[in-house]
N, C-alpha and C. Protein backbone atom coordinates (compact mmCIF):
# COMPACT_ATOMS: atom_id res chain seq x y z
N UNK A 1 116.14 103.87 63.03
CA UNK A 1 116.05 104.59 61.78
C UNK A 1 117.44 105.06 61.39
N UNK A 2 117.66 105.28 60.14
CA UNK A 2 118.42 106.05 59.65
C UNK A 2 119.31 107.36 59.78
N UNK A 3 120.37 107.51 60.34
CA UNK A 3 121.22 108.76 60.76
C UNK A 3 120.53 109.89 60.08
N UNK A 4 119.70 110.95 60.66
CA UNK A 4 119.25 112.14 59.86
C UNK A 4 118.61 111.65 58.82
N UNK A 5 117.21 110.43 58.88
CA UNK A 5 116.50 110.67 57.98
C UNK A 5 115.10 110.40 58.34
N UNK A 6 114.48 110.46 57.78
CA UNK A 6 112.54 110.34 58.22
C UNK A 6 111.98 109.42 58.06
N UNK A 7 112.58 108.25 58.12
CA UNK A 7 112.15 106.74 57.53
C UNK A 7 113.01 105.98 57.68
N UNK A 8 112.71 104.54 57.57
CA UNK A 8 113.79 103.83 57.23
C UNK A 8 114.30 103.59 56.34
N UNK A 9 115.80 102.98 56.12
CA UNK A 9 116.52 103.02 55.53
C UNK A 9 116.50 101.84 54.45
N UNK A 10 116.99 101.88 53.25
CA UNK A 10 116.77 100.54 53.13
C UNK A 10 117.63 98.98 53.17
N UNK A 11 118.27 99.43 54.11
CA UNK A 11 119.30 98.32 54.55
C UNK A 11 117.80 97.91 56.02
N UNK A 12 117.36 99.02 56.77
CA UNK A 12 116.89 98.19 57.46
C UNK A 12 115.40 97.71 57.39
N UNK A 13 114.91 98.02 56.15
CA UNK A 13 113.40 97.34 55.57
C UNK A 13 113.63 96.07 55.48
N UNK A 14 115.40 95.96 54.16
CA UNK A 14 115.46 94.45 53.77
C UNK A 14 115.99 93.73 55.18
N UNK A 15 116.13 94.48 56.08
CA UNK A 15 116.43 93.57 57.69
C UNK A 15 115.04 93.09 58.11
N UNK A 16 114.39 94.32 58.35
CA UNK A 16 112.59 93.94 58.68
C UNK A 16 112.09 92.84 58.11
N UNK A 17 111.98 92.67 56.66
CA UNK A 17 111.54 92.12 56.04
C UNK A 17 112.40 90.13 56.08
N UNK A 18 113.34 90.51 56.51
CA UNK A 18 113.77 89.34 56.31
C UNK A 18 113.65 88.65 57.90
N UNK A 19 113.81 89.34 59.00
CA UNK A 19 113.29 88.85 60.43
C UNK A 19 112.11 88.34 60.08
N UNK A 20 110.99 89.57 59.44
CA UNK A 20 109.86 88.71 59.50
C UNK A 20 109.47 87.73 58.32
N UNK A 21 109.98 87.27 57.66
CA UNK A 21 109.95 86.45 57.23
C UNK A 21 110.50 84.72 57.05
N UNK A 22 111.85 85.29 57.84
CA UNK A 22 112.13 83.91 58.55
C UNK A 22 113.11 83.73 57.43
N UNK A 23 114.13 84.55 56.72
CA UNK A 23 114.66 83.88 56.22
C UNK A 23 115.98 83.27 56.42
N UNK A 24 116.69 81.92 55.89
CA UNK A 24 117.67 81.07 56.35
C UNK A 24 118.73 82.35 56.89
N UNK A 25 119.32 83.33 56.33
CA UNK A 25 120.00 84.02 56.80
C UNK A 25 119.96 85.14 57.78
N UNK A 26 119.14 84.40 59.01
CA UNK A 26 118.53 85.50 59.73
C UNK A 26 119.50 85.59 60.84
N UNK A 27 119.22 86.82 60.97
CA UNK A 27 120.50 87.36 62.17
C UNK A 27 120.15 86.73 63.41
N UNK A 28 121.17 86.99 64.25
CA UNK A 28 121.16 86.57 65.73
C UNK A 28 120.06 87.32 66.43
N UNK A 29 120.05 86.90 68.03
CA UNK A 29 118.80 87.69 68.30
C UNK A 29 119.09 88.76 69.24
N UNK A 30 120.69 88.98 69.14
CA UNK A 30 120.96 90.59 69.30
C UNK A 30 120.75 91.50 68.22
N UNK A 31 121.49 91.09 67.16
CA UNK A 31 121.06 91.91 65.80
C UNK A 31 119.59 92.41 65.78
N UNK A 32 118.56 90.94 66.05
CA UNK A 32 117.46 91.14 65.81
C UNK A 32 116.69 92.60 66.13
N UNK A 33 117.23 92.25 68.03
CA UNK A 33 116.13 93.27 68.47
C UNK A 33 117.18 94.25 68.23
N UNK A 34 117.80 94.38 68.05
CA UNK A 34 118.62 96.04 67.64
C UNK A 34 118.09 96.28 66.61
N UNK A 35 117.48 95.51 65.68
CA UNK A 35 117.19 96.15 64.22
C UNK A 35 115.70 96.84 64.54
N UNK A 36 115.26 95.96 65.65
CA UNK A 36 113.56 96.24 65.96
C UNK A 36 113.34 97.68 66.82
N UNK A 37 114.98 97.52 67.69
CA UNK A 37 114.78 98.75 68.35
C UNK A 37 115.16 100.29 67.75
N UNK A 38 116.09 100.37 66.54
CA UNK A 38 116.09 101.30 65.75
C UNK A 38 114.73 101.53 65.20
N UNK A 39 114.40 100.23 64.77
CA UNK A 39 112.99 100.54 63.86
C UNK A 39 111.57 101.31 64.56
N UNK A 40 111.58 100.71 66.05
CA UNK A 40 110.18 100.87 66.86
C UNK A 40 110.34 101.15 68.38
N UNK A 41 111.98 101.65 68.40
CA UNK A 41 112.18 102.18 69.59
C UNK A 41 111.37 103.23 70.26
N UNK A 42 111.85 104.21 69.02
CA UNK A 42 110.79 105.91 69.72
C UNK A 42 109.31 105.27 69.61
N UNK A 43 108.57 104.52 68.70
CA UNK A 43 107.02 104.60 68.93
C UNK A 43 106.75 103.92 69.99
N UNK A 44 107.49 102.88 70.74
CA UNK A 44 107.15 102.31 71.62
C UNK A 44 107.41 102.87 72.90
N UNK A 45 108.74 103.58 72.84
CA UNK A 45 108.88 104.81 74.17
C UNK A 45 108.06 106.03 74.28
N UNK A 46 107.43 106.80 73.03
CA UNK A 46 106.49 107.74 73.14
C UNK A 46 104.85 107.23 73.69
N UNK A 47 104.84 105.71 73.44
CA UNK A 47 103.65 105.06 73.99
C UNK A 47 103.49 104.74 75.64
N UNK A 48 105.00 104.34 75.78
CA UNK A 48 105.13 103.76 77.20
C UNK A 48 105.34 105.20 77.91
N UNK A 49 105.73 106.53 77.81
CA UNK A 49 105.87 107.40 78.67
C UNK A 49 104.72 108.45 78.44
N UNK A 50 103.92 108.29 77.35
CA UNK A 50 102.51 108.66 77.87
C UNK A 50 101.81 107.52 78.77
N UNK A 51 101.93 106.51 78.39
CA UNK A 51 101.31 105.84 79.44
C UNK A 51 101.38 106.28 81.15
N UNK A 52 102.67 106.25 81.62
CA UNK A 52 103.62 106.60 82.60
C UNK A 52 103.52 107.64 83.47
N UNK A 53 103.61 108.60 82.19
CA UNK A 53 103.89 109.93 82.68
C UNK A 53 105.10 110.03 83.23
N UNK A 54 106.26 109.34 82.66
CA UNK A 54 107.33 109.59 83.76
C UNK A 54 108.67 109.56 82.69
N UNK A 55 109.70 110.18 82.51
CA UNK A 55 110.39 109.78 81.34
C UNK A 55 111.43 108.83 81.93
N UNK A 56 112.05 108.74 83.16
CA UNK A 56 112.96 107.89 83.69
C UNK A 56 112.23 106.08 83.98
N UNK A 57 110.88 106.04 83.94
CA UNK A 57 110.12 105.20 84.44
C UNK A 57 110.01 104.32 82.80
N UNK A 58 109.47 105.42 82.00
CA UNK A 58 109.69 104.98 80.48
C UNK A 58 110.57 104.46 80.00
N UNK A 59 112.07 104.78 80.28
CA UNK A 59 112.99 104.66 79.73
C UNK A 59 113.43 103.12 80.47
N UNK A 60 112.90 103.17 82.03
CA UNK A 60 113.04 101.28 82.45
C UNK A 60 112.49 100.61 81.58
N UNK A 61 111.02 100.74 81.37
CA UNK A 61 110.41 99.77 81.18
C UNK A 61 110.56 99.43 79.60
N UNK A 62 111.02 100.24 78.64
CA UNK A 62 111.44 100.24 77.41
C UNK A 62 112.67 99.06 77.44
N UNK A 63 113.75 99.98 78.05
CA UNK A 63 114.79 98.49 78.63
C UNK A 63 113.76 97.20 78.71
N UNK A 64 112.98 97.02 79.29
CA UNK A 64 112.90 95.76 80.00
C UNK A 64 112.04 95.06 78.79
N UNK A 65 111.23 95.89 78.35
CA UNK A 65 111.00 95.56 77.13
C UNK A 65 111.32 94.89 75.81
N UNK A 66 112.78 95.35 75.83
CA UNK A 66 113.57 94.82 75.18
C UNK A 66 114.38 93.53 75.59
N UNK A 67 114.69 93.58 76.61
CA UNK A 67 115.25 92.58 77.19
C UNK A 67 114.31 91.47 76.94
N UNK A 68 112.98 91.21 77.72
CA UNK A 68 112.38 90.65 77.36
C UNK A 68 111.93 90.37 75.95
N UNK A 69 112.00 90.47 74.84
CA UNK A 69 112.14 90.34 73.32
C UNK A 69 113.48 90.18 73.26
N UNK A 70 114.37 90.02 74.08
CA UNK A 70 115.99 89.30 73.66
C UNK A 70 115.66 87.89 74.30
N UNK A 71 115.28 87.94 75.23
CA UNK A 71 115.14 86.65 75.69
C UNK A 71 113.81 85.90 74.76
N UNK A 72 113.10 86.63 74.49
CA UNK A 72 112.11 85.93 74.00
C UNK A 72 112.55 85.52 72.20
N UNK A 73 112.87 86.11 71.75
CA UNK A 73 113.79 85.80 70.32
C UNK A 73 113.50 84.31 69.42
N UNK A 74 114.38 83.90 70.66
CA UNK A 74 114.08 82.39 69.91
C UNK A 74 112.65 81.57 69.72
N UNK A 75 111.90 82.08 70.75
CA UNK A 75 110.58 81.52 70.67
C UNK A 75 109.49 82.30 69.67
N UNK A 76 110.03 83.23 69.15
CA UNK A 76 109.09 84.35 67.83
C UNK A 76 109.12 83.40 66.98
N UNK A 77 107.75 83.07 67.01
CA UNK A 77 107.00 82.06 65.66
C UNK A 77 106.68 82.56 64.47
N UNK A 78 106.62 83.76 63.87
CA UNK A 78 106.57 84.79 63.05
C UNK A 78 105.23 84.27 62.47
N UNK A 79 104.27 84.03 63.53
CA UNK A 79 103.05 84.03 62.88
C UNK A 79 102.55 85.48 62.87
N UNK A 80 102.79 86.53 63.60
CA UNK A 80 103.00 88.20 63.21
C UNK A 80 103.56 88.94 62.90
N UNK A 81 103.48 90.11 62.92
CA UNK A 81 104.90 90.89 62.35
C UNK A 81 105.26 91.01 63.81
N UNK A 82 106.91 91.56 63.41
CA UNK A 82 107.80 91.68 64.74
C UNK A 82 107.26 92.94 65.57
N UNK A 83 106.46 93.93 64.68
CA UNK A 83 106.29 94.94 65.34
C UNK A 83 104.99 94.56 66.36
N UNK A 84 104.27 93.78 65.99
CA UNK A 84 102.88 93.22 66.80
C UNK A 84 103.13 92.29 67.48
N UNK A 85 104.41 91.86 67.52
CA UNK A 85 104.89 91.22 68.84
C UNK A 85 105.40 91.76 69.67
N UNK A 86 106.49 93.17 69.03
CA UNK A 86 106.75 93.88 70.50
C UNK A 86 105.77 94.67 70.91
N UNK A 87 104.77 95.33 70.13
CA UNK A 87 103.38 95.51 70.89
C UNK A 87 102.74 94.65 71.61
N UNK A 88 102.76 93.26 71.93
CA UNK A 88 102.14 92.25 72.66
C UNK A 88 103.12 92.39 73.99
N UNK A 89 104.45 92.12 73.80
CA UNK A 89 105.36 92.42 74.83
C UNK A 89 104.93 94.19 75.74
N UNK A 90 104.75 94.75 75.19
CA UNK A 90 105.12 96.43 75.81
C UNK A 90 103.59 96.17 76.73
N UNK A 91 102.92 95.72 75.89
CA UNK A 91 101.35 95.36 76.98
C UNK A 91 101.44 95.01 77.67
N UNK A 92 102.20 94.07 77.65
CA UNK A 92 102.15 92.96 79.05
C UNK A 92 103.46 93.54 80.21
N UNK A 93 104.11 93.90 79.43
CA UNK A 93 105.48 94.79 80.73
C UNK A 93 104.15 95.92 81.03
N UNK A 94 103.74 96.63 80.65
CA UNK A 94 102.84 97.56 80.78
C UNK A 94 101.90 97.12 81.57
N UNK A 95 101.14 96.05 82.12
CA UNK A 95 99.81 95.71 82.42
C UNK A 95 100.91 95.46 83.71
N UNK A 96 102.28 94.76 83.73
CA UNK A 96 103.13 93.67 85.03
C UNK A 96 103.54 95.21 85.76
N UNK A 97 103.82 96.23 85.19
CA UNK A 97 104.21 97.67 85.67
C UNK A 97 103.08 98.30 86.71
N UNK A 98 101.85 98.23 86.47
CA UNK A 98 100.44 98.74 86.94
C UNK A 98 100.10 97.78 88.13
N UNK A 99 100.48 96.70 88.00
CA UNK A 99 99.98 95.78 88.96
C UNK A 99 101.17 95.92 90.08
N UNK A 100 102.32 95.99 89.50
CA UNK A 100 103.41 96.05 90.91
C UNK A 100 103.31 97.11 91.46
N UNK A 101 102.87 98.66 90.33
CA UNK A 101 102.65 99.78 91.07
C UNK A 101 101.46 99.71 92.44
N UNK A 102 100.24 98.65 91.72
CA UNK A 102 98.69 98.88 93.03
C UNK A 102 99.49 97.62 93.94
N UNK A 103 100.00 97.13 94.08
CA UNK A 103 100.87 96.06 95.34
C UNK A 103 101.19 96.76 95.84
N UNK A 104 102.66 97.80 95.15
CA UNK A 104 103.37 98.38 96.08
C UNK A 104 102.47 99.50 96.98
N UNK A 105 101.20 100.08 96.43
CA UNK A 105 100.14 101.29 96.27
C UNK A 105 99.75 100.57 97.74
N UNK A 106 99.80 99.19 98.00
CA UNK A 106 98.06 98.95 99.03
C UNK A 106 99.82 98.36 100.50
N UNK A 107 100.48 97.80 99.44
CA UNK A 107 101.70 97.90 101.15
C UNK A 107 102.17 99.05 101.88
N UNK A 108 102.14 100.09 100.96
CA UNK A 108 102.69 101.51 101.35
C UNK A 108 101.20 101.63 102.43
N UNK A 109 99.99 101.30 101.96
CA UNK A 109 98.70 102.03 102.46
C UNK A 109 98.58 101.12 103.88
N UNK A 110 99.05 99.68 103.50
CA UNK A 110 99.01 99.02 104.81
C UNK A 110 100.27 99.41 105.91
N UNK A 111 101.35 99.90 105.63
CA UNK A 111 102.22 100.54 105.79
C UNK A 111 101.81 101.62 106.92
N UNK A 112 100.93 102.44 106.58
CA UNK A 112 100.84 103.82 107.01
C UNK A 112 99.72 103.73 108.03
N UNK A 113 98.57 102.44 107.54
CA UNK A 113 98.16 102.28 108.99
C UNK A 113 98.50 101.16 109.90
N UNK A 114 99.15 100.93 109.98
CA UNK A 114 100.20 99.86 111.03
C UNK A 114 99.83 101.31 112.64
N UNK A 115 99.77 100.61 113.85
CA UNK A 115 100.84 101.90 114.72
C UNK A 115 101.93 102.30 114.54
N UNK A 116 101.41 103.65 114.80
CA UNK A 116 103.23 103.97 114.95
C UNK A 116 103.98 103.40 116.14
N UNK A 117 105.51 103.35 115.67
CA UNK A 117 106.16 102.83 116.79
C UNK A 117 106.42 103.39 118.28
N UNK A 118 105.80 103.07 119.20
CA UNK A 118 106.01 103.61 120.68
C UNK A 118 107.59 104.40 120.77
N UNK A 119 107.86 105.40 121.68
CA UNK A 119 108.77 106.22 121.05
C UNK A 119 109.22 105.47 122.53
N UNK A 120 111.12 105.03 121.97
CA UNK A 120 111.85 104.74 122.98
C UNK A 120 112.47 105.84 123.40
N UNK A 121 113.31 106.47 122.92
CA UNK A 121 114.25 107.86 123.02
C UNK A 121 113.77 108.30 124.44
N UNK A 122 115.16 108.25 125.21
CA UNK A 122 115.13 108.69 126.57
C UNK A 122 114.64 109.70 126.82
N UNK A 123 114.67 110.93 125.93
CA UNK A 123 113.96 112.20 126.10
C UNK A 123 112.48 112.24 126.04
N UNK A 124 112.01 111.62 124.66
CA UNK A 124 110.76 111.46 124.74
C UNK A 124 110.08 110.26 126.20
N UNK A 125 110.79 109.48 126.90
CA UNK A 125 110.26 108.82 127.53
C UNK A 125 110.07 109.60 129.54
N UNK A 126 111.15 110.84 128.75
CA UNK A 126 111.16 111.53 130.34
C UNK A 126 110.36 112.46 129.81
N UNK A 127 109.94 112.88 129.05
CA UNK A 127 108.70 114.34 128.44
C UNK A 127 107.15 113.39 128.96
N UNK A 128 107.28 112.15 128.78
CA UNK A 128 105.98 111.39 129.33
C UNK A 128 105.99 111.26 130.67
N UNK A 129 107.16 110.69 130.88
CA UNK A 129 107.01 110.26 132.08
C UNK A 129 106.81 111.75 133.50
N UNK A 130 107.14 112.76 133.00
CA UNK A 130 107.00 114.17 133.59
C UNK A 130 105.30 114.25 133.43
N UNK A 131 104.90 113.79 132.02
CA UNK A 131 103.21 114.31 131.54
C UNK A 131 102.04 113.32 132.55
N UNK A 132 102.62 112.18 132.50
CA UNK A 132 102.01 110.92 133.49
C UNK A 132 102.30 111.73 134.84
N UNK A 133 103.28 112.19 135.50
CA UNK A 133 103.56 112.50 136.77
C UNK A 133 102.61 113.54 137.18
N UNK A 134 101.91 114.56 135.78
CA UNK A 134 101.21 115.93 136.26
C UNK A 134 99.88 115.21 136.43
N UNK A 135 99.00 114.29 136.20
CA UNK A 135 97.83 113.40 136.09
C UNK A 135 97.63 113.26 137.59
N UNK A 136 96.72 113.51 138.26
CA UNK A 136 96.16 112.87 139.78
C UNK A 136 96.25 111.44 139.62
N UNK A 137 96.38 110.36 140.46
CA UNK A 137 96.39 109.26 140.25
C UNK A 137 95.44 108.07 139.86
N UNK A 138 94.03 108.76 139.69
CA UNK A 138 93.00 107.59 138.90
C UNK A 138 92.99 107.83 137.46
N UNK A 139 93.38 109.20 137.10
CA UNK A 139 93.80 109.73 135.72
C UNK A 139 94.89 108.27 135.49
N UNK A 140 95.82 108.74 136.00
CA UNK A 140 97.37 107.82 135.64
C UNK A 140 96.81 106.87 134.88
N UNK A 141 96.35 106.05 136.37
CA UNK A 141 95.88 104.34 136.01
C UNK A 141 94.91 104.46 134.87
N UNK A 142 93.97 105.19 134.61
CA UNK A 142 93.06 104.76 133.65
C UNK A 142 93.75 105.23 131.98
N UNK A 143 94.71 106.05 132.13
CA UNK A 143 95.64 106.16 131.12
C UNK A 143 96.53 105.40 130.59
N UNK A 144 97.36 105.13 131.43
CA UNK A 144 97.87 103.63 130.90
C UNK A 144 97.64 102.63 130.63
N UNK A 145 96.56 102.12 131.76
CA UNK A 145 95.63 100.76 131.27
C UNK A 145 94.75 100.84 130.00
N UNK A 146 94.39 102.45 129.73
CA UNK A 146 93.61 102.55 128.49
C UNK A 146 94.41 102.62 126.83
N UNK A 147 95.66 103.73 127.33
CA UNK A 147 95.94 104.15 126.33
C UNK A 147 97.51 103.56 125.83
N UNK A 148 98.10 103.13 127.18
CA UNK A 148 99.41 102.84 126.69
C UNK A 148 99.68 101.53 126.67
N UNK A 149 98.15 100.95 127.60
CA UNK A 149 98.48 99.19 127.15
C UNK A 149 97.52 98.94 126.80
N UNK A 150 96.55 99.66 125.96
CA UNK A 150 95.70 99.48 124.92
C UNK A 150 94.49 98.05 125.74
N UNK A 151 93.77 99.08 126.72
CA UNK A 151 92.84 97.65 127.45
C UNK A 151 91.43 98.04 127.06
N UNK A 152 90.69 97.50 126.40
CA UNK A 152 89.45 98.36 126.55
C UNK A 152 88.56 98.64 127.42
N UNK A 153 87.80 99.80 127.53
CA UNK A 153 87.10 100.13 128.86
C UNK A 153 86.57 98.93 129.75
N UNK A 154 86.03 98.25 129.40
CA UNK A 154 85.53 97.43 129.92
C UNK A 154 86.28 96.49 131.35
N UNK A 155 87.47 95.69 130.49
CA UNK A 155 88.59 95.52 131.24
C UNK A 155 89.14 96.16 131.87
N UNK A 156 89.13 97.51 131.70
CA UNK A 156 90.00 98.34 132.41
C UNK A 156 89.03 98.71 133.86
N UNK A 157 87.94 98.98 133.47
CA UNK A 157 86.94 98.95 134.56
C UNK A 157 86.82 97.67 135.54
N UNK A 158 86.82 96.87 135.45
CA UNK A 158 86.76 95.85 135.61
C UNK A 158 88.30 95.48 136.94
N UNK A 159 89.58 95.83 136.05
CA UNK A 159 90.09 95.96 136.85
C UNK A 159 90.88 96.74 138.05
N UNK A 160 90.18 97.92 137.77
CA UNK A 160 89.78 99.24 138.76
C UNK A 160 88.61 99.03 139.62
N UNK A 161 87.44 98.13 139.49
CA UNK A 161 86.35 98.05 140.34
C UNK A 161 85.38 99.34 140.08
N UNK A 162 85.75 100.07 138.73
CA UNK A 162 84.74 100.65 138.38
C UNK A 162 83.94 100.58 138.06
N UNK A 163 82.87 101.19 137.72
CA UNK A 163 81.65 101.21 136.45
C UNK A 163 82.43 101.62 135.42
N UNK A 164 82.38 101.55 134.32
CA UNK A 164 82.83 101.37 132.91
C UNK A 164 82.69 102.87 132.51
N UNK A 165 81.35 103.45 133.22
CA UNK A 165 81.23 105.06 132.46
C UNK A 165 82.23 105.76 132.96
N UNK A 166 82.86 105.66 134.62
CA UNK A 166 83.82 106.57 135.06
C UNK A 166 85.23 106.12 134.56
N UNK A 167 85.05 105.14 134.22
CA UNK A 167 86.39 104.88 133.13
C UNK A 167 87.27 105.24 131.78
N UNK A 168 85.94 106.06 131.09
CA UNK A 168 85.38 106.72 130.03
C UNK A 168 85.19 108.46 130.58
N UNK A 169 85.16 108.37 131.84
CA UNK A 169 84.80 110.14 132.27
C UNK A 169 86.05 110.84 132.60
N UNK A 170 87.00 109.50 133.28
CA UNK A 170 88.03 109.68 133.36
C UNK A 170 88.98 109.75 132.49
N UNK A 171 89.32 108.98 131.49
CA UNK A 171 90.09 108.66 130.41
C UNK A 171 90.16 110.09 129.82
N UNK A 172 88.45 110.90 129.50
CA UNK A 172 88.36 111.88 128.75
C UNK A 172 88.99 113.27 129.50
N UNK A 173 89.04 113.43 130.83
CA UNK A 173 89.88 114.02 132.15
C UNK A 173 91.12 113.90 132.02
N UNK A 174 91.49 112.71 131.86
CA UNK A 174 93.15 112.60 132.09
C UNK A 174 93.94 113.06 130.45
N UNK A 175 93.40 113.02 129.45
CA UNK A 175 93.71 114.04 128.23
C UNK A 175 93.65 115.13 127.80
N UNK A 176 91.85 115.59 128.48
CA UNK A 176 92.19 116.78 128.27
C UNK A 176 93.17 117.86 129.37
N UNK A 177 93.15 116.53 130.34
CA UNK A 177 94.81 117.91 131.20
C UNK A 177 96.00 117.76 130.90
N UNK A 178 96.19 116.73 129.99
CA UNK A 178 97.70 116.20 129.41
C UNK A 178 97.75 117.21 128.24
N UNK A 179 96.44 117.50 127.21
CA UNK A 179 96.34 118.54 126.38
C UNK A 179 96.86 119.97 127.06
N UNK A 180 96.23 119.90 128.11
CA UNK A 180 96.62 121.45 128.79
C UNK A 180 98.59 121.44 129.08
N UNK A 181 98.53 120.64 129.76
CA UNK A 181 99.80 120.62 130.27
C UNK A 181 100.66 120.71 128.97
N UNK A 182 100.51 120.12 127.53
CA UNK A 182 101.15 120.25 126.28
C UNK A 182 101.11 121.12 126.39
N UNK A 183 100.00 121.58 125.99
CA UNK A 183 100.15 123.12 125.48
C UNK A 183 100.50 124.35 126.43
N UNK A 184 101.03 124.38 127.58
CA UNK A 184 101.47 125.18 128.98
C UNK A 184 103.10 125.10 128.32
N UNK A 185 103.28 123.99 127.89
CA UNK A 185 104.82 124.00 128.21
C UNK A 185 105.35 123.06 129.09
N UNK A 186 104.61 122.18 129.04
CA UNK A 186 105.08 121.31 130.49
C UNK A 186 104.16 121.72 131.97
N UNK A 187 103.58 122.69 132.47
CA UNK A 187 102.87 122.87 133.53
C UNK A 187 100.94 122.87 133.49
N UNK A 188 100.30 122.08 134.24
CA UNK A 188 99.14 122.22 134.20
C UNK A 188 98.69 123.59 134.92
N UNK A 189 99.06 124.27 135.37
CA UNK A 189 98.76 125.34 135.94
C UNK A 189 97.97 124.66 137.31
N UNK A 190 97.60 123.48 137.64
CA UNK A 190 96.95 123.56 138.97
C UNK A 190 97.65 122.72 140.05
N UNK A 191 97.91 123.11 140.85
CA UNK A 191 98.70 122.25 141.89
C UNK A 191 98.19 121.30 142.91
């Protein structure tokens, strides 16, 4: 629009009017979308950052918006107006925006349930290896075979020569004194 005015101007109607109409003296297709983006910049950024909710997020996708209508330029068949083509464009950056957001939405989610990574850090591996040491020794074994090399009861019984339930009576024994011993400070209180 126009420096300080409420409308357009009429240098850039007879621009409008002549983009969309195709006539022989039509500007380049930088001119173009510069004329489109004075003209339908703010309605298309007040659209895209309600959409959004975001004004820095708006202000990309407006860019890209445009970009895309620079590149697209030459292929505008002016079977519409220019403004219902960059409304066809802002949809579709708009619809390609929502979809990369639920991608990125379900990798972040696959992301978070992955395991966490086994903690190498020498400290944390001597704070265990102290917590494993306070465990009586069928605790130990059924702890590690259960929990730190992930065996399920079954197997793990199996290769203890247990029954499967004391594998499970135990497992639930050897945590809740590793719980105790956490929460002591490091000491189970029983010797």
């Amino acid at each position: 629009m126009g420096a300080g005015s409420t409308g357009p101007s009429r240098r850039e109607i007879r621009d409008l009017r002549r983009i969309e109409e195709g006539n022989s003296s039509e500007p380049t297709p930088a001119e173009a979308i510069a004329i489109l983006f004075d003209q339908y910049g703010d309605e298309i950024f007040s659209h895209v950052q309600l959409m959004v909710g975001s004004i820095p997020d708006a202000e990309d996708l407006v860019q890209d918006i445009f970009l895309r209508a620079l590149r697209a330029w030459p292929s505008f068949q002016k079977r519409s107006s220019a403004r219902t083509w960059l409304w066809a464009i802002t949809r579709n950056v708009l619809i390609d925006h929502y979809r990369w957001q639920s991608r990125e939405g379900q990798q972040k989610e696959a992301l978070r349930s992955l395991p966490q990574p086994r903690r190498t850090d020498l400290a944390d591996r001597l704070v265990c290896s102290e917590a494993l040491a306070s465990l009586p020794w069928p605790q130990r074994q059924v702890f590690v075979l259960r929990v730190i090399q992930d065996r399920p009861s079954k197997e793990t019984a199996a290769l203890l020569g247990w029954p499967e339930v004391r594998v499970r009576v135990t497992l639930y024994r050897a945590l809740k004194r590793l719980r105790q011993w956490w929460d002591q400070g490091g000491e189970t209180g029983e010797k």
